[in-house]
Protein backbone atom coordinates (compact mmCIF):
# COMPACT_ATOMS: atom_id res chain seq x y z
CA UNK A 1 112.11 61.31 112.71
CA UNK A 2 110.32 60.15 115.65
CA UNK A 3 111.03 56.91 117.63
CA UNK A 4 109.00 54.39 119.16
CA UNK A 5 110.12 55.17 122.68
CA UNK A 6 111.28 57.90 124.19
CA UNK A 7 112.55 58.36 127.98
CA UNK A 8 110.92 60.52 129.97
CA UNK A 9 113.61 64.09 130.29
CA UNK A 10 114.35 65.48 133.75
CA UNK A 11 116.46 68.68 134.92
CA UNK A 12 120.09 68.94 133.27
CA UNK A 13 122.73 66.66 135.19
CA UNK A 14 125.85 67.94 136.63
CA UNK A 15 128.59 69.13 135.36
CA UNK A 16 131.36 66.42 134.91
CA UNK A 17 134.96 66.69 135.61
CA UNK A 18 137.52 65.43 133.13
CA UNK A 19 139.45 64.30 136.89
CA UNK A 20 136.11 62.73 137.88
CA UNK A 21 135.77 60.32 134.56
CA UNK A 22 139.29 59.74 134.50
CA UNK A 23 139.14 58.17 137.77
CA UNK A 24 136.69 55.88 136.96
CA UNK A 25 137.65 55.32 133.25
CA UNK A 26 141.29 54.06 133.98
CA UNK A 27 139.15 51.78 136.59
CA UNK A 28 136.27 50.37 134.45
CA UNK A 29 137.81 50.06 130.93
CA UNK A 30 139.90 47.75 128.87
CA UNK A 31 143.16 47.76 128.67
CA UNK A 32 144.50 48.51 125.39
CA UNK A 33 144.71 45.48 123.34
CA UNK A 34 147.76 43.95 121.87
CA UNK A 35 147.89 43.81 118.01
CA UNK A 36 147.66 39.81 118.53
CA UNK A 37 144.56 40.43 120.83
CA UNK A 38 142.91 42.69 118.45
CA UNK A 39 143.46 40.26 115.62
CA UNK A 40 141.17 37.78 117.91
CA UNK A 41 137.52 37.04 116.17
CA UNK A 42 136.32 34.19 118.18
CA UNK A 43 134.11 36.32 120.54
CA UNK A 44 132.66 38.17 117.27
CA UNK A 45 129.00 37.55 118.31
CA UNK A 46 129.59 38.55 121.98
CA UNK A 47 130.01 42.29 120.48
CA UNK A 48 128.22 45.12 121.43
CA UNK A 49 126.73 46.45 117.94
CA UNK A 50 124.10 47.91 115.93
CA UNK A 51 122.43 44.38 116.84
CA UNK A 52 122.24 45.28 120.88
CA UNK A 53 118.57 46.25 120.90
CA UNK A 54 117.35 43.57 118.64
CA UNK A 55 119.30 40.25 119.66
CA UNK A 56 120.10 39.97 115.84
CA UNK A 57 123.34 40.52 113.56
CA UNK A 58 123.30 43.17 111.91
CA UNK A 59 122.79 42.65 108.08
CA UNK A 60 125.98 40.28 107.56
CA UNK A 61 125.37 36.97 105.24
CA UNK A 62 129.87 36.68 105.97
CA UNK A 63 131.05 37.47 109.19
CA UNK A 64 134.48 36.45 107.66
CA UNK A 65 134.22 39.45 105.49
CA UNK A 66 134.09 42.08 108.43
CA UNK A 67 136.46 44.44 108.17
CA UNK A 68 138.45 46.45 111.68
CA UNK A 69 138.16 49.79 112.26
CA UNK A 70 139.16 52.38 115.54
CA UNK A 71 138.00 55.10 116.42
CA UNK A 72 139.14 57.64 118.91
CA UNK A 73 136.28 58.87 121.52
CA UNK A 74 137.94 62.18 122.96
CA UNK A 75 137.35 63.46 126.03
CA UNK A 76 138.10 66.81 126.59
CA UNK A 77 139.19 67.60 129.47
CA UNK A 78 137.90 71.02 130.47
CA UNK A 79 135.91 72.49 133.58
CA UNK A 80 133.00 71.10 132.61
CA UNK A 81 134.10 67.43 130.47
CA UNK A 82 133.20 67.27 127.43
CA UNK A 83 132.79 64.19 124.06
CA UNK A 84 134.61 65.85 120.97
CA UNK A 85 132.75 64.91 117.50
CA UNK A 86 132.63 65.51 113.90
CA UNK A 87 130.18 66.39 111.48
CA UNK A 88 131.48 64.34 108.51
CA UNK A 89 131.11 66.12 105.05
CA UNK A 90 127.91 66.33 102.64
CA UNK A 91 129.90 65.01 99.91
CA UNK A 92 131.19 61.52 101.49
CA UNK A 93 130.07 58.29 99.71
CA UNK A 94 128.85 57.03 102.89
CA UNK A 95 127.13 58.07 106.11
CA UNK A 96 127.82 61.81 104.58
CA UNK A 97 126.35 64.59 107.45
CA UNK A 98 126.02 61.80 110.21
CA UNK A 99 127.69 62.68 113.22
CA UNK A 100 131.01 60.50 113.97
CA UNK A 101 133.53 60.22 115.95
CA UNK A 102 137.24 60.64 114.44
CA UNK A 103 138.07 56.94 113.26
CA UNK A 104 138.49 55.02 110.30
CA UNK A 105 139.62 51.17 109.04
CA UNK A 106 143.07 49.86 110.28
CA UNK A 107 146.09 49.86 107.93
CA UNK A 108 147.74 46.37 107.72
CA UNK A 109 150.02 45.70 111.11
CA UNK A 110 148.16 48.73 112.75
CA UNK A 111 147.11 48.46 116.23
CA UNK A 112 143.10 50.15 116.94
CA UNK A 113 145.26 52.88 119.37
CA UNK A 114 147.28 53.68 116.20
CA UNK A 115 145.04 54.02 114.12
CA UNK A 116 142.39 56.47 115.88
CA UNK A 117 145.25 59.21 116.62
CA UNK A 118 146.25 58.58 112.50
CA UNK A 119 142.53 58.80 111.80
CA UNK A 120 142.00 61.49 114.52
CA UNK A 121 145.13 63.43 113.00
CA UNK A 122 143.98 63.32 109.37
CA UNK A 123 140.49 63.61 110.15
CA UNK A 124 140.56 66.68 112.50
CA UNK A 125 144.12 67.64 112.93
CA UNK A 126 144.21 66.44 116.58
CA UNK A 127 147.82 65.70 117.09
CA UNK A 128 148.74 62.92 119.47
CA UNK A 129 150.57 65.17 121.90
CA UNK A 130 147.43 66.87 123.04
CA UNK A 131 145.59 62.91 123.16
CA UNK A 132 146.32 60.39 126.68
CA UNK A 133 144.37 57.23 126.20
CA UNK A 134 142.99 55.74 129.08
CA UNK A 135 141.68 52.55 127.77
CA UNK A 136 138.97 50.78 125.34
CA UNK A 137 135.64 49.56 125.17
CA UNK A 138 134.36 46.43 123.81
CA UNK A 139 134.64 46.07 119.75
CA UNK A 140 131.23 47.33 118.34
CA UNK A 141 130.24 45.89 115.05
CA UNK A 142 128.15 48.03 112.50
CA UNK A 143 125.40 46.70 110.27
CA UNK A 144 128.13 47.87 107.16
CA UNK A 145 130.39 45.44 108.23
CA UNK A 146 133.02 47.39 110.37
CA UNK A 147 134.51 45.58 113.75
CA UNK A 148 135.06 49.03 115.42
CA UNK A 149 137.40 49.47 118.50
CA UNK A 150 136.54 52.79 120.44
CA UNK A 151 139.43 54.31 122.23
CA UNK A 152 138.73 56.87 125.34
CA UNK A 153 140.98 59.10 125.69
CA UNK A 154 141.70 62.44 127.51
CA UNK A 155 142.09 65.32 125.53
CA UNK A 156 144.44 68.94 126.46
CA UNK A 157 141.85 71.44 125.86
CA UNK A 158 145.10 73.75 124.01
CA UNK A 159 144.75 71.40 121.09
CA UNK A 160 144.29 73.60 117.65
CA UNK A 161 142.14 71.28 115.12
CA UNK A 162 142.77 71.53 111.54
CA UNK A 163 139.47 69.76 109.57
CA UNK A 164 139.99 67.80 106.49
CA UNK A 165 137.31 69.63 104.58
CA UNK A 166 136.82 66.74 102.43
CA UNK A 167 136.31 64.73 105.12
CA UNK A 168 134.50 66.43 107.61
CA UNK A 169 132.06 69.57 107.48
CA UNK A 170 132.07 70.64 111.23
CA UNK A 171 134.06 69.70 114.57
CA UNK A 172 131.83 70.33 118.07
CA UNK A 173 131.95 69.35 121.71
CA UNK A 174 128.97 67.86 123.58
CA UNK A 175 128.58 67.88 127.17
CA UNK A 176 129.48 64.76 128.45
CA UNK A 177 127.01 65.68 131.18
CA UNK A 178 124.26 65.41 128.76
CA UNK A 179 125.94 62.19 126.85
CA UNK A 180 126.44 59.71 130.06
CA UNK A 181 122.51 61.17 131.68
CA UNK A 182 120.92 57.72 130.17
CA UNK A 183 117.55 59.90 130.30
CA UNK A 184 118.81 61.36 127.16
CA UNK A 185 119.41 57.91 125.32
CA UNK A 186 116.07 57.75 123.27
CA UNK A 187 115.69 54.87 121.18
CA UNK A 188 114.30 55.71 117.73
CA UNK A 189 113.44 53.28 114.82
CA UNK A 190 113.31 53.51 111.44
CA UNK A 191 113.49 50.58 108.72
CA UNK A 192 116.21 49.27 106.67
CA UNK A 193 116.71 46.69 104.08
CA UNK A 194 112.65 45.87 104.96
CA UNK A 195 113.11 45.59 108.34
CA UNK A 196 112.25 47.23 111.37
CA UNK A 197 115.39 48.66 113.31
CA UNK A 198 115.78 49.93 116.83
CA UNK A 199 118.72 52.41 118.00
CA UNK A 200 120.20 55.33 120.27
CA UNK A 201 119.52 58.87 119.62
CA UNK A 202 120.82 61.25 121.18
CA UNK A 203 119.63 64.38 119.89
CA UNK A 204 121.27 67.78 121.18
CA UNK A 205 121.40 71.10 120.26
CA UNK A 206 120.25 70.77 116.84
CA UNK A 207 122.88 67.91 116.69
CA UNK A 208 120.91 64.49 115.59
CA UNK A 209 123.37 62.25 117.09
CA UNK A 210 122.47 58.50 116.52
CA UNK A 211 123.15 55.20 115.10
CA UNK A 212 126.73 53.63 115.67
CA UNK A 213 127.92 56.79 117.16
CA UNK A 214 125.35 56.78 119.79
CA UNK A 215 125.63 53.17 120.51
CA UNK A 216 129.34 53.14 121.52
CA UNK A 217 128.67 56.66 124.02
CA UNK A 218 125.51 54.41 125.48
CA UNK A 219 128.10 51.30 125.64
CA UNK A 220 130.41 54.39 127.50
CA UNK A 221 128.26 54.99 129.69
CA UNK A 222 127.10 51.45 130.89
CA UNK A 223 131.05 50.58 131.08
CA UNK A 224 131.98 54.10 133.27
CA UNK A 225 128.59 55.02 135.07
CA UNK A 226 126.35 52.20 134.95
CA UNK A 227 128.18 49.72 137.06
């Protein structure tokens, strides 16, 4: 699919170093809400979303009816930093092959923290031993009708991941490097429910990483390095 604007590429960025964003993450990002916080909708239209690049809601005749989600946006922390994410599985009802982070809706009483290590855990097999959070990122709300809470977090590299096969069809690791160089955030369009839509794309190695996925990393980005 090509997009109706692309940015320019240059030479490969640096390296990152998991001590380098940590620095700056625990700095720049949210605190970790309370549950009575997270329960909060009055801001709902001040979220970051599938919406940002069009200054319109996404698709949602009931904003009563959105539902919460959390995901967990793992950074690993190794030499050379790197953004842990899944390939979910061909056979899921929804977004099936799309590349996600681990994440999924909140159980009743569930914090967003608790649920992305459950979801991360289930998902992936990433037990919360291996997983320090460092904070959160602005709720991002999805043209399907999902209130998602990212979660950064710093990930021990001596994890061993376990896939849920019927959930997801590959785990990889990206370069943050490559994820927070905004000359790699090409914005690609396509239309939907007969309508023109704009989004992120971040396509790399083969990987076609876009969508709600690449949204939140952009909003990473702009929150950690683009201040």
């Amino acid at each position: 699919m090509t997009g109706d604007l692309t940015f320019a590429r240059k030479p490969g960025p640096a390296p990152l170093s998991a001590q380098e964003f940590t620095e700056r993450a625990v700095r720049l990002l949210l605190p970790l809400a309370t549950e009575a916080e997270a329960q909060d909708e009055t801001a709902l239209r001040n979220d970051g979303g599938d919406h940002r690049l069009d200054d319109a809601l996404p698709f949602i005749a009931d904003p009563s009816a959105i539902r919460r989600a959390a995901v967990l946006m793992p950074v690993v922390a190794r030499a050379e930093a790197t953004l842990l994410l899944t390939e979910r599985a061909a056979g899921l009802a929804v977004h099936a092959g799309q590349i996600a982070f681990p994440g999924g809706r909140l159980e009743p009483g569930e914090t967003a923290l608790a649920a992305a290590l459950r979801e991360a855990q289930e998902e992936i097999g990433l037990s919360p031993e291996f997983v320090s959070p460092l904070g959160a990122l602005d709720p991002y709300l999805t043209g399907t009708g999902f209130r998602i809470t990212p979660i950064v977090a710093l990930v021990d590299p001596s994890f061993h991941l376990v896939p849920n096969s019927h959930e997801v069809a590959d785990v990889f690791e990206a370069p943050l490097a490559f994820l927070m160089d905004p000359t790699n955030h090409e914005i690609h369009s396509r239309e939907l429910r007969g309508r023109l839509r704009r989004f992120y794309a971040m396509p790399w190695e083969g990987r076609y990483i876009w969508g709600a996925t690449a949204g939140m990393i952009r909003i990473l980005y702009e929150r950690v390095y683009g201040q």
